[in-house]
C-alpha atoms as a PDB file:
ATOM      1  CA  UNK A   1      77.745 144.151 147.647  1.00  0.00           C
ATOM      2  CA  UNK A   2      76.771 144.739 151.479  1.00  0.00           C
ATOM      3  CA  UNK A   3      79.101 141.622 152.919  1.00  0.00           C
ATOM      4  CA  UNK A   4      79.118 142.941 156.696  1.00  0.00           C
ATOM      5  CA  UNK A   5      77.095 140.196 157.991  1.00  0.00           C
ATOM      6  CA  UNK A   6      77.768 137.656 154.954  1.00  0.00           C
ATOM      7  CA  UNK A   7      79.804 134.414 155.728  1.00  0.00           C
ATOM      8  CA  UNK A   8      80.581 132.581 152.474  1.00  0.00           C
ATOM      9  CA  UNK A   9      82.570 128.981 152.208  1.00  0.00           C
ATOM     10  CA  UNK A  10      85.136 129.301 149.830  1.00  0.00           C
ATOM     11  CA  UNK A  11      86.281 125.102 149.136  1.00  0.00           C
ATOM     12  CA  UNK A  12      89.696 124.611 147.221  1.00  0.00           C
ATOM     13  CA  UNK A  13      88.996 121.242 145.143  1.00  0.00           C
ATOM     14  CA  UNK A  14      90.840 119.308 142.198  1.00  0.00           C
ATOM     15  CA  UNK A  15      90.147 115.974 141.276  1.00  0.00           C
ATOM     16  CA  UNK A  16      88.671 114.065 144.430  1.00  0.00           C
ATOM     17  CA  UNK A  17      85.170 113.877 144.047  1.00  0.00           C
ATOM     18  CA  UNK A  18      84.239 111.002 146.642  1.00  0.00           C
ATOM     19  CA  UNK A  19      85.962 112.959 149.409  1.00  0.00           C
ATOM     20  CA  UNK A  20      84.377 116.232 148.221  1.00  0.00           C
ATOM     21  CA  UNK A  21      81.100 114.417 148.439  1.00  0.00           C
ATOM     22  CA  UNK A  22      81.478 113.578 151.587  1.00  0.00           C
ATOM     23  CA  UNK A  23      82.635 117.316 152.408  1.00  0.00           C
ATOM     24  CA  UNK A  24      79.312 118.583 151.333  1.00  0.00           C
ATOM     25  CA  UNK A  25      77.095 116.185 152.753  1.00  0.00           C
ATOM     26  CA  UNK A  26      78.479 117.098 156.323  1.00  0.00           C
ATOM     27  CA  UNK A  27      77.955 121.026 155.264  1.00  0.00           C
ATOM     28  CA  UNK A  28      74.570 119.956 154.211  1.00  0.00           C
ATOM     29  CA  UNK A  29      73.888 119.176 157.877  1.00  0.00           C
ATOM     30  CA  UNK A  30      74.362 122.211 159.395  1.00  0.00           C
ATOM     31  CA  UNK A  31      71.407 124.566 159.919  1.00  0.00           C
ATOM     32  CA  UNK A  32      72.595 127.184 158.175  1.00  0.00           C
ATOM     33  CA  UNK A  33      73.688 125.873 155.028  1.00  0.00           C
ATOM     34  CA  UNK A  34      70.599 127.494 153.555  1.00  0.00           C
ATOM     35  CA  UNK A  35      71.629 131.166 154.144  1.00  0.00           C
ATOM     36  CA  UNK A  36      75.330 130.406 153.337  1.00  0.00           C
ATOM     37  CA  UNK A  37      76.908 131.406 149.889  1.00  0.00           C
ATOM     38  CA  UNK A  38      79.478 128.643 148.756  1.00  0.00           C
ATOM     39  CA  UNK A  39      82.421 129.168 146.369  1.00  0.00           C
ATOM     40  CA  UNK A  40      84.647 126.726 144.956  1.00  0.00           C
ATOM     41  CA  UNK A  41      87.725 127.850 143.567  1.00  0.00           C
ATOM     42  CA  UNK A  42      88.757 124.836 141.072  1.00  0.00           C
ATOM     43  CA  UNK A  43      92.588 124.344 139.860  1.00  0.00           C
ATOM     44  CA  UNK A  44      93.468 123.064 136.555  1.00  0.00           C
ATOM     45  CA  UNK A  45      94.448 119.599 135.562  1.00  0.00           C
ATOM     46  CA  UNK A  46      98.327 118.921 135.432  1.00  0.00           C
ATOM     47  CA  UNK A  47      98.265 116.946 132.633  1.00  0.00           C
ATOM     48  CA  UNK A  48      95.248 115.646 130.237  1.00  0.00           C
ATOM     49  CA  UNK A  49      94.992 112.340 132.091  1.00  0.00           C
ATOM     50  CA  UNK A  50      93.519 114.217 134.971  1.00  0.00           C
ATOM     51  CA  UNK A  51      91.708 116.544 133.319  1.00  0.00           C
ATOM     52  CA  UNK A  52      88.138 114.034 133.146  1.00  0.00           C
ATOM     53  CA  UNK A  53      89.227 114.206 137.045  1.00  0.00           C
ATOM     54  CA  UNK A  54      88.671 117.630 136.929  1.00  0.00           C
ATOM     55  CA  UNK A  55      85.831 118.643 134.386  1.00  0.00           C
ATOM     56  CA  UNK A  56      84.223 115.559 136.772  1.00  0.00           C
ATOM     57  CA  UNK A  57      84.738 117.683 139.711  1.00  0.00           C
ATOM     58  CA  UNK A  58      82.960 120.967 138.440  1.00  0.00           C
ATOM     59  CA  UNK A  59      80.030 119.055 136.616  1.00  0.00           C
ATOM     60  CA  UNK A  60      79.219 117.859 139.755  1.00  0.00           C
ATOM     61  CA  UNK A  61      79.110 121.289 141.623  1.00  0.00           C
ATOM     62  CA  UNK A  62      77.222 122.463 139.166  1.00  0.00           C
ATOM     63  CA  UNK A  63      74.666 120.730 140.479  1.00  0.00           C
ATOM     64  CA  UNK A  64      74.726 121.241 143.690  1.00  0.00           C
ATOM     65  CA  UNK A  65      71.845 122.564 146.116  1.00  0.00           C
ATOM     66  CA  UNK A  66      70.757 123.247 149.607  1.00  0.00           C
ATOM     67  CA  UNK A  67      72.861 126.593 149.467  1.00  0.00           C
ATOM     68  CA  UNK A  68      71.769 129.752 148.936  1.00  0.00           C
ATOM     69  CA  UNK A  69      73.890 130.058 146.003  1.00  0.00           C
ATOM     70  CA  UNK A  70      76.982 128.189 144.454  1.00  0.00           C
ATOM     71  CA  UNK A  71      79.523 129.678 142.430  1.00  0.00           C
ATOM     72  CA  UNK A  72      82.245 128.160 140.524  1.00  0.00           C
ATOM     73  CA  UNK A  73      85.566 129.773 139.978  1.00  0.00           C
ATOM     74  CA  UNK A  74      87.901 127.565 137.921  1.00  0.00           C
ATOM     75  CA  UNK A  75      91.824 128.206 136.540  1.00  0.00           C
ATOM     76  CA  UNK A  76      92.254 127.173 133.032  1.00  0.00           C
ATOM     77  CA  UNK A  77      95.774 126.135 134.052  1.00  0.00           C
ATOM     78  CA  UNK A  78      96.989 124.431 137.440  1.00  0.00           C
ATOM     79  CA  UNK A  79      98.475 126.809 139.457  1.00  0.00           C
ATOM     80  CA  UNK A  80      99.196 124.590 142.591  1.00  0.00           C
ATOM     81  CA  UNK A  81      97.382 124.423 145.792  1.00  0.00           C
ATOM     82  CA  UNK A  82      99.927 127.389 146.924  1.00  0.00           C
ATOM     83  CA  UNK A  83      98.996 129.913 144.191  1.00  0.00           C
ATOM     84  CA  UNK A  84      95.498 128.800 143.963  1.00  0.00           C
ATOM     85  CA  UNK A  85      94.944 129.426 147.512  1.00  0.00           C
ATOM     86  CA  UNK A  86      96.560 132.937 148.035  1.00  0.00           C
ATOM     87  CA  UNK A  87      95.129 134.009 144.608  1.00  0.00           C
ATOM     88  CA  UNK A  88      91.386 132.429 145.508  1.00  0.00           C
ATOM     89  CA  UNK A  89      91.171 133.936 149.005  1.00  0.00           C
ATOM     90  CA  UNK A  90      92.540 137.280 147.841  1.00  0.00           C
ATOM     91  CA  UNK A  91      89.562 137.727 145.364  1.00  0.00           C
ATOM     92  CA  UNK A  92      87.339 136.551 147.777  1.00  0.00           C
ATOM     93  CA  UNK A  93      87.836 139.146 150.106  1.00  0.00           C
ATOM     94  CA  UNK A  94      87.116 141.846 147.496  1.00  0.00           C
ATOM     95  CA  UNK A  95      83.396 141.154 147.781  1.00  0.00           C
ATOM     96  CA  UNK A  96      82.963 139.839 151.623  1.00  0.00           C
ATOM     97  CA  UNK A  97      84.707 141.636 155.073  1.00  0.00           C
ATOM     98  CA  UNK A  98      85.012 137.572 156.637  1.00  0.00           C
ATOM     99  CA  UNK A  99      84.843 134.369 154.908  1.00  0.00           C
ATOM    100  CA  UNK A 100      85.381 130.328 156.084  1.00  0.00           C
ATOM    101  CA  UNK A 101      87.892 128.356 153.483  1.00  0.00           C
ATOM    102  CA  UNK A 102      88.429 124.184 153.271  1.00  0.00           C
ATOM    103  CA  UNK A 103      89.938 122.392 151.763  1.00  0.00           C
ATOM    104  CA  UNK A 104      87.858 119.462 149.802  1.00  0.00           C
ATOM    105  CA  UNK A 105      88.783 117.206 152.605  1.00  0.00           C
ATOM    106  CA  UNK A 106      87.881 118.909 155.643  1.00  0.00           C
ATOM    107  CA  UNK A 107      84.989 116.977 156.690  1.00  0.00           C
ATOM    108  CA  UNK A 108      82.764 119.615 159.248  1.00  0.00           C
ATOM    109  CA  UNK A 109      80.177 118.775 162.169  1.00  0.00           C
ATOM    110  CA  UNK A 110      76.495 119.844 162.209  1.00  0.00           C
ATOM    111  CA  UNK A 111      77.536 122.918 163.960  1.00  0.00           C
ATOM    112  CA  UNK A 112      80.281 123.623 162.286  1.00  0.00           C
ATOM    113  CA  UNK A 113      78.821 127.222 160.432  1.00  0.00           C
ATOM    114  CA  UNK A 114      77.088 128.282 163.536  1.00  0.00           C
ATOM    115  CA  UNK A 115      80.525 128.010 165.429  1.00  0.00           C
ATOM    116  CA  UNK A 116      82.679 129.740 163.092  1.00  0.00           C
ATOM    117  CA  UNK A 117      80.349 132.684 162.103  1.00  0.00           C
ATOM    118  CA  UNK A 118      79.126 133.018 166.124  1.00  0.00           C
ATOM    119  CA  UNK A 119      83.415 133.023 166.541  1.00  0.00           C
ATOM    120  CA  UNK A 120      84.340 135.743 163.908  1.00  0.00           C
ATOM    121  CA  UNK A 121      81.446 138.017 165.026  1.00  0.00           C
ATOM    122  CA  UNK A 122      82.846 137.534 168.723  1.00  0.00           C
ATOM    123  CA  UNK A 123      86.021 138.442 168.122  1.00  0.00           C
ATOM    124  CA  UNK A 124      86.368 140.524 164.705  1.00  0.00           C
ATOM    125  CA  UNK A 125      87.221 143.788 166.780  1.00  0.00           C
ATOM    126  CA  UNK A 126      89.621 142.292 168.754  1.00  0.00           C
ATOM    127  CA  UNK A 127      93.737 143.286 167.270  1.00  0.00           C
ATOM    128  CA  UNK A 128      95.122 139.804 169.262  1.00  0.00           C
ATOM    129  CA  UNK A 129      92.928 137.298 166.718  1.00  0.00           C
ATOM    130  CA  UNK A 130      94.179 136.773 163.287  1.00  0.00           C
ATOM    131  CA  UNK A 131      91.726 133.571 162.627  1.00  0.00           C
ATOM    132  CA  UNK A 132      89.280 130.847 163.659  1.00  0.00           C
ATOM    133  CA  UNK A 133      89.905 127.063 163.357  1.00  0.00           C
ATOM    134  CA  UNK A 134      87.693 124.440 163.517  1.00  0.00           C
ATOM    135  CA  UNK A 135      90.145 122.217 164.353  1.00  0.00           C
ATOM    136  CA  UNK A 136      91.313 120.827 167.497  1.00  0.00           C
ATOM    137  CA  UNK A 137      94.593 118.719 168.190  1.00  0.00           C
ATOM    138  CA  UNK A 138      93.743 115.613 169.952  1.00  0.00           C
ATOM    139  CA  UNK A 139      94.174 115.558 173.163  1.00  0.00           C
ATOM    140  CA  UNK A 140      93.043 113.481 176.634  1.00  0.00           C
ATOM    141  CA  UNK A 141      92.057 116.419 178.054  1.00  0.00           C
ATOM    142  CA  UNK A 142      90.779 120.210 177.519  1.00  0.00           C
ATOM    143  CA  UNK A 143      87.539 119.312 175.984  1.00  0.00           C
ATOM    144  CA  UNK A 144      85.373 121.557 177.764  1.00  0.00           C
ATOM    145  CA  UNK A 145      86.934 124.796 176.699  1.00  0.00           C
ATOM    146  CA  UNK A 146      88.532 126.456 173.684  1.00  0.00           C
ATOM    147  CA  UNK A 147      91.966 127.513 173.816  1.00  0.00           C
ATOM    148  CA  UNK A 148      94.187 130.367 171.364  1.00  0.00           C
ATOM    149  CA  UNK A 149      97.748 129.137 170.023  1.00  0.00           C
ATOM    150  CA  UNK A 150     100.118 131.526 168.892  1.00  0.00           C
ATOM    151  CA  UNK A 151     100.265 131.766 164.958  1.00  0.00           C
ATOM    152  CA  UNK A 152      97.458 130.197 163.021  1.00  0.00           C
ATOM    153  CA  UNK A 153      95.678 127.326 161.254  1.00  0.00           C
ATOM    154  CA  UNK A 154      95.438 125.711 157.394  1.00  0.00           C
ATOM    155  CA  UNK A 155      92.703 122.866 158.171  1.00  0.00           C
ATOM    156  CA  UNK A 156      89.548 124.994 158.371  1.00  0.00           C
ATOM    157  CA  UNK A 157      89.889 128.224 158.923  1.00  0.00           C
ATOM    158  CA  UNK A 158      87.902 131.642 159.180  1.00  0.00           C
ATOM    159  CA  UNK A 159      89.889 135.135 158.777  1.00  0.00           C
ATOM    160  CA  UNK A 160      88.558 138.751 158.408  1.00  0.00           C
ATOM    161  CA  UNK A 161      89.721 140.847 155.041  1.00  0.00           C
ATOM    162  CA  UNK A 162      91.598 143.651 157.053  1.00  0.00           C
ATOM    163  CA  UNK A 163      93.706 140.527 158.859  1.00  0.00           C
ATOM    164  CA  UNK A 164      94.146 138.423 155.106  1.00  0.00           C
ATOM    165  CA  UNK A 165      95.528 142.684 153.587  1.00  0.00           C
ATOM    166  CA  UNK A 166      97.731 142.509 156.064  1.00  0.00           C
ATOM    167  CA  UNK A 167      99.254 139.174 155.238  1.00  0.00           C
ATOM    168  CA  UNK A 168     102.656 139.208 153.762  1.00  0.00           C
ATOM    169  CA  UNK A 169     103.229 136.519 151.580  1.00  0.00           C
ATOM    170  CA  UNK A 170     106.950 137.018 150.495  1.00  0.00           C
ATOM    171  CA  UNK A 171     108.971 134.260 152.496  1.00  0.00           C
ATOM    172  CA  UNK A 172     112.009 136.413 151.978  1.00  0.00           C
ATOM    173  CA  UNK A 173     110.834 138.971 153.875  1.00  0.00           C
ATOM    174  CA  UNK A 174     109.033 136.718 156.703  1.00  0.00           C
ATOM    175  CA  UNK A 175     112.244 135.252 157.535  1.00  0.00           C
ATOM    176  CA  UNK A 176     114.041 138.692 157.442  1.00  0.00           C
ATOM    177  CA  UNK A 177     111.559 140.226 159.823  1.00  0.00           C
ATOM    178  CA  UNK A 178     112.073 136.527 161.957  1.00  0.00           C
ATOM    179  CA  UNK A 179     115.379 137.328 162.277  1.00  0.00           C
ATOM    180  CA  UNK A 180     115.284 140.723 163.074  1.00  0.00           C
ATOM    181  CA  UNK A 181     113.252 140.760 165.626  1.00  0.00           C
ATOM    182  CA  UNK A 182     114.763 137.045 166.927  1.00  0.00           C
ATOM    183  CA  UNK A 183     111.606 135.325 166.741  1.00  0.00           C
ATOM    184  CA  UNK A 184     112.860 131.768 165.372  1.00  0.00           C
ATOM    185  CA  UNK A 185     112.029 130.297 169.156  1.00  0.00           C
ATOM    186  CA  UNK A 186     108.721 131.884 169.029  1.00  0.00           C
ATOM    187  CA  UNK A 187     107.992 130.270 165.510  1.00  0.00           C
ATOM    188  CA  UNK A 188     109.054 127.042 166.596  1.00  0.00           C
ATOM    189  CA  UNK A 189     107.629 127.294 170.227  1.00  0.00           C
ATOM    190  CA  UNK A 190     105.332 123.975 169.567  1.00  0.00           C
ATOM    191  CA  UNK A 191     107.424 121.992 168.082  1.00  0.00           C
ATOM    192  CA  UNK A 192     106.591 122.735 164.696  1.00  0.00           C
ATOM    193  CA  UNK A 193     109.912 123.433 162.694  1.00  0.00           C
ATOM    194  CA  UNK A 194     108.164 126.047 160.302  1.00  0.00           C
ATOM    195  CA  UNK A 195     111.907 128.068 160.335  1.00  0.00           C
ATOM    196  CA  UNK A 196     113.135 124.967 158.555  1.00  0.00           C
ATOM    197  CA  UNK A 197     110.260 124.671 156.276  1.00  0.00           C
ATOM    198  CA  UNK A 198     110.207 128.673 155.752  1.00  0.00           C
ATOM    199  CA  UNK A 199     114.238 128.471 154.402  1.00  0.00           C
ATOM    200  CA  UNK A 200     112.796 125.450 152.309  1.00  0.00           C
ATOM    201  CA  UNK A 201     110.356 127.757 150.742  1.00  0.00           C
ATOM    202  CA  UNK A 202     112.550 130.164 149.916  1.00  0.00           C
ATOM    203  CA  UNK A 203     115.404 127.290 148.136  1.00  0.00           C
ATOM    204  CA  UNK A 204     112.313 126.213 146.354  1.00  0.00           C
ATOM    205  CA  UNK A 205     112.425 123.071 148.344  1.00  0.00           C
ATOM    206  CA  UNK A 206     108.449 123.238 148.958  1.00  0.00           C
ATOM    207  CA  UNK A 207     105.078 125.287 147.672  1.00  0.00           C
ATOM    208  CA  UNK A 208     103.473 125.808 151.047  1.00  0.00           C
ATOM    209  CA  UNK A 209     101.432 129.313 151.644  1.00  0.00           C
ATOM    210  CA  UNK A 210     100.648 127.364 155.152  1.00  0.00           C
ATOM    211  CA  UNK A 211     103.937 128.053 156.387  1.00  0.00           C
ATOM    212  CA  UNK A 212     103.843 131.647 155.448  1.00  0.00           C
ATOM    213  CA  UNK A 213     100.491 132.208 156.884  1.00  0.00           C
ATOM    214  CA  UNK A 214     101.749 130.695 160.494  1.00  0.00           C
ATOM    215  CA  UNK A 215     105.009 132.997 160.042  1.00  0.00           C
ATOM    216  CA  UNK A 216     103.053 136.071 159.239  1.00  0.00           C
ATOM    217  CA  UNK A 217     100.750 135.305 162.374  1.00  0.00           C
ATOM    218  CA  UNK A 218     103.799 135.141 164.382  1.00  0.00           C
ATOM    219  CA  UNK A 219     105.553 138.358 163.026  1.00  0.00           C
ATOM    220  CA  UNK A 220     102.068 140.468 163.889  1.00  0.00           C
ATOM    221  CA  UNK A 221     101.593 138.428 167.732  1.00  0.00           C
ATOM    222  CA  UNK A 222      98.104 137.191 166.181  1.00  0.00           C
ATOM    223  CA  UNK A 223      96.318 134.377 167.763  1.00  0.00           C
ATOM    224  CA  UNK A 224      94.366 131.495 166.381  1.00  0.00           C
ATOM    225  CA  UNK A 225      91.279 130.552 168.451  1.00  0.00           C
ATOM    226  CA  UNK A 226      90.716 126.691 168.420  1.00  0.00           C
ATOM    227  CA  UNK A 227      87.549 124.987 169.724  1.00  0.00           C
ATOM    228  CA  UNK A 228      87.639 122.393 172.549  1.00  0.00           C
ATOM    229  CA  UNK A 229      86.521 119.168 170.680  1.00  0.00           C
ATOM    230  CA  UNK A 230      86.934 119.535 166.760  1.00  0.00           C
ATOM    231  CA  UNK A 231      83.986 120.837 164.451  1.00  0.00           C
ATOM    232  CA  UNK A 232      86.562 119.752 161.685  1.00  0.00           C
ATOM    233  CA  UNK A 233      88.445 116.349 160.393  1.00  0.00           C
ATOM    234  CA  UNK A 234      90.943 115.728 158.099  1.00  0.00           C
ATOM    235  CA  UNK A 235      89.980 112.829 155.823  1.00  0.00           C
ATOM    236  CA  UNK A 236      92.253 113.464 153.186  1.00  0.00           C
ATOM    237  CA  UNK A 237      94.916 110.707 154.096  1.00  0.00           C
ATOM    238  CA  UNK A 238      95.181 108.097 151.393  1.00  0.00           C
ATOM    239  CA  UNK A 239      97.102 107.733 147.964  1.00  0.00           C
ATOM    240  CA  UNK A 240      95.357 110.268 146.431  1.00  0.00           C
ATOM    241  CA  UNK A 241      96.126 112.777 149.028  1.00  0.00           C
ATOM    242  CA  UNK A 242      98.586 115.886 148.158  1.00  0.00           C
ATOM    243  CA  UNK A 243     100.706 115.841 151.008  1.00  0.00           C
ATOM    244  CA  UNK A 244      99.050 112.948 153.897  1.00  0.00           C
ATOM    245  CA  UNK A 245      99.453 109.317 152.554  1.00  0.00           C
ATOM    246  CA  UNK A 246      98.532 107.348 155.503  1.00  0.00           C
ATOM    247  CA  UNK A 247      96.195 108.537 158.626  1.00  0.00           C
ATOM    248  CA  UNK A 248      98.164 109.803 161.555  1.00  0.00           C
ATOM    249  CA  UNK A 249      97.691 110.662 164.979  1.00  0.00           C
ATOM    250  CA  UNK A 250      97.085 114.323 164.081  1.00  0.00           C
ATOM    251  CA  UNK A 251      93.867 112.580 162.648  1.00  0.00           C
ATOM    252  CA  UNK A 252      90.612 112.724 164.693  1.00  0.00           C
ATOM    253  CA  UNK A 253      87.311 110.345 163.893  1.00  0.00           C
ATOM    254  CA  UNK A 254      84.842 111.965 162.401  1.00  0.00           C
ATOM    255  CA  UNK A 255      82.732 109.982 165.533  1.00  0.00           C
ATOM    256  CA  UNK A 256      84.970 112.726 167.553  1.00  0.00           C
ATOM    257  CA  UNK A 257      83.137 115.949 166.010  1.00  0.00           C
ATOM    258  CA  UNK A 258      81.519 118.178 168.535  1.00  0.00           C
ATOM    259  CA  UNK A 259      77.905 117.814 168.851  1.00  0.00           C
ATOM    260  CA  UNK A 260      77.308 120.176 171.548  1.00  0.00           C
ATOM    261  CA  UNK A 261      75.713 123.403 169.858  1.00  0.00           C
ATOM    262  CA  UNK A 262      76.763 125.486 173.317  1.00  0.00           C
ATOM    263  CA  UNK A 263      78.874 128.083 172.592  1.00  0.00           C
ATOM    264  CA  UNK A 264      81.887 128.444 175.169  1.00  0.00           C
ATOM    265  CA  UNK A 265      83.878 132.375 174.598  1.00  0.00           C
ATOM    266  CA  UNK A 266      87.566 133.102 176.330  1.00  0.00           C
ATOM    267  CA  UNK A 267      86.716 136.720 176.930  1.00  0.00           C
ATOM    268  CA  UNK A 268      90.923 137.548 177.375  1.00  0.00           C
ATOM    269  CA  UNK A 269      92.763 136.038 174.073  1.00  0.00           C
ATOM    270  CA  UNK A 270      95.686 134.505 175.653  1.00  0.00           C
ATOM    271  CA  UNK A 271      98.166 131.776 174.097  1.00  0.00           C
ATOM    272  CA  UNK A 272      97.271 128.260 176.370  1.00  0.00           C
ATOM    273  CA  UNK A 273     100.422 127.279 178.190  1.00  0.00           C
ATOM    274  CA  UNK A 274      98.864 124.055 178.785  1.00  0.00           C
ATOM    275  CA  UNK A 275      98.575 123.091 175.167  1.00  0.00           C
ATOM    276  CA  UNK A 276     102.114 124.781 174.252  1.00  0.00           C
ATOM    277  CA  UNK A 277     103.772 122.104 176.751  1.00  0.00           C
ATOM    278  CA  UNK A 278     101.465 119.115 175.578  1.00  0.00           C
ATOM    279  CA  UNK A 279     102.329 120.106 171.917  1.00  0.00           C
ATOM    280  CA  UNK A 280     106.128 120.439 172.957  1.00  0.00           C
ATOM    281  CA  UNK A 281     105.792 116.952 174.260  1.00  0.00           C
ATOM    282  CA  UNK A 282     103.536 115.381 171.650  1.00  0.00           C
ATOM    283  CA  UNK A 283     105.997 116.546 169.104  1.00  0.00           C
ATOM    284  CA  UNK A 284     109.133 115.410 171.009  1.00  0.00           C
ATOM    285  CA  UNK A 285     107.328 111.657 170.882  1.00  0.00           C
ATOM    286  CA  UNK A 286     106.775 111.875 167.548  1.00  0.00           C
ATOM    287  CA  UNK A 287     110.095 113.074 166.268  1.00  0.00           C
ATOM    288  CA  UNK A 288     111.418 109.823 168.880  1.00  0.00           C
ATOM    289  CA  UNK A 289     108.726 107.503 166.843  1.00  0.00           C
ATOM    290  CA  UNK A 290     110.604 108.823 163.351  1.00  0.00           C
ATOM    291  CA  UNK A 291     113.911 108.100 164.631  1.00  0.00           C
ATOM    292  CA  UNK A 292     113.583 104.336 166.311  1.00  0.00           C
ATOM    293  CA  UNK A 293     111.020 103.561 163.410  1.00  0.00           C
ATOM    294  CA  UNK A 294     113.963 104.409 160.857  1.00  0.00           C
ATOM    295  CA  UNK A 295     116.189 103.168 162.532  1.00  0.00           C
ATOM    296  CA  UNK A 296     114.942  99.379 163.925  1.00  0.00           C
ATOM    297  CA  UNK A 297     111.423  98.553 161.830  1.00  0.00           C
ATOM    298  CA  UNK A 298     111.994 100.548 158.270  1.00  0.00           C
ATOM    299  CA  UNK A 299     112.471  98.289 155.433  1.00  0.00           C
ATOM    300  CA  UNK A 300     115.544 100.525 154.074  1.00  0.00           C
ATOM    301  CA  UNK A 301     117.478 100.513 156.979  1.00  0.00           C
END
């Protein structure tokens, strides 16, 4: 297979069909959905009450159009969104040179394809970019350019097969190479404790190949190009969601997608110092929210 100038969208999906429905209408809308190959990679139930969830799930992408082709992939057993993931995008990549992965609750604008395959051509010879994101962290201000944060991005998300080979997935080894080369601060520089959550991957505390992905960006000084209003939303919060129960402020509106189909390029990839200090602050806020929350309006205090 020629894949130079293919873009495929590979969609990780289990058992919520009304949010993946709403996933696909919003690819639907995008101009190029026509030309675009889409691949779901489908994990197995956990148990045989969810498995209707799940055969419900790939009957309805079965029958699926608008695409220029769908293709199913589906594990007999469930392998967790961890080992789904890594395995899913690793096969991937032996047909296609760049691909776009979601998750089946990253709800995308109209633009949405144009953006991230106009982004990966622009930058897939340059060393400093290790992936695309089309989402934004909400902020008052910035919305008229894109800005690159150190490390990289789970919620939508573009990558190249020579920056995926390069990944190293062993968290032993991330944190080894952390330490060695005293990068902890650099890891954490947002306010992000992915140290913490690295040592909990390796006690078996958590299943996260997110945390990995951001430590392996760090280790190799890769950057993660963000857009300045999001062509991406996470609507995924709810009961039924893996690891987001309740909306937060990490949340856009869907109302808050980019529209604009102008194309705005930073030609020198440089970490914004303007979003590392809002994040630093935004973060600082938060963890102050946890603590007073716990502390004067939780129910188990």
């Amino acid at each position: 297979m020629n894949s130079a100038n293919q873009v495929p969208v590979v969609i990780f999906v289990y058992k919520r069909l009304s949010t993946l429905k709403k996933v696909i209408e919003s690819l639907l809308e995008n101009k190029e959905a026509s030309t675009t190959d889409l691949i779901f990679i489908s994990d197995g139930p956990k148990n045989s009450t969810e498995a209707p969830l799940v055969d419900e799930i790939r009957g309805y992408i079965l029958d699926i159009e608008g695409f220029q082709s769908v293709k199913l992939e589906s594990n007999e057993i469930n392998l967790g969104l961890a080992n789904s993931f890594l395995g899913g995008v690793t096969r991937v990549f032996l047909n296609y040179e760049k691909a776009i992965f979601l998750e089946d609750d990253n709800y995308v604008s109209k633009n949405f394809l144009f953006y991230m395959k106009s982004a990966l051509l622009k930058y897939e010879n340059d060393s400093k970019v290790g992936c695309i994101s089309g989402f934004s962290y909400p902020t008052p201000f910035l919305k008229r350019k894109p800005y690159f944060l150190r490390g990289a991005e789970t919620w939508s998300f573009a990558t190249w097969r020579k920056v995926w080979n390069s990944f190293e997935m062993d968290p032993v080894k991330l944190k080894s190479q952390i330490d060695r080369t005293n990068k902890k601060r650099v890891l954490n520089m947002y306010g992000f404790d992915f140290y913490k959550m690295l040592e909990m991957q390796i006690a078996g505390e958590i299943d996260s190949w997110g945390v990995r992905w951001w430590t392996n960006a760090v280790c190799q000084d890769l950057l993660c190009l963000h857009p300045a209003k999001p062509h991406c939303v996470n609507i995924g919060w709810g009961p039924d969601g893996t690891h987001l129960d309740r909306k937060t402020v990490m949340h856009s509106d869907i109302l808050e997608l980019e529209t604009n189909r102008n194309l705005i390029w930073l030609n020198k990839p440089r970490p914004s110092q303007i979003m590392h200090v809002y994040l630093r602050i935004f973060n600082s806020i938060q963890k102050l929210k946890s603590i007073l929350y716990i502390k004067f309006i939780s129910p188990n205090r």
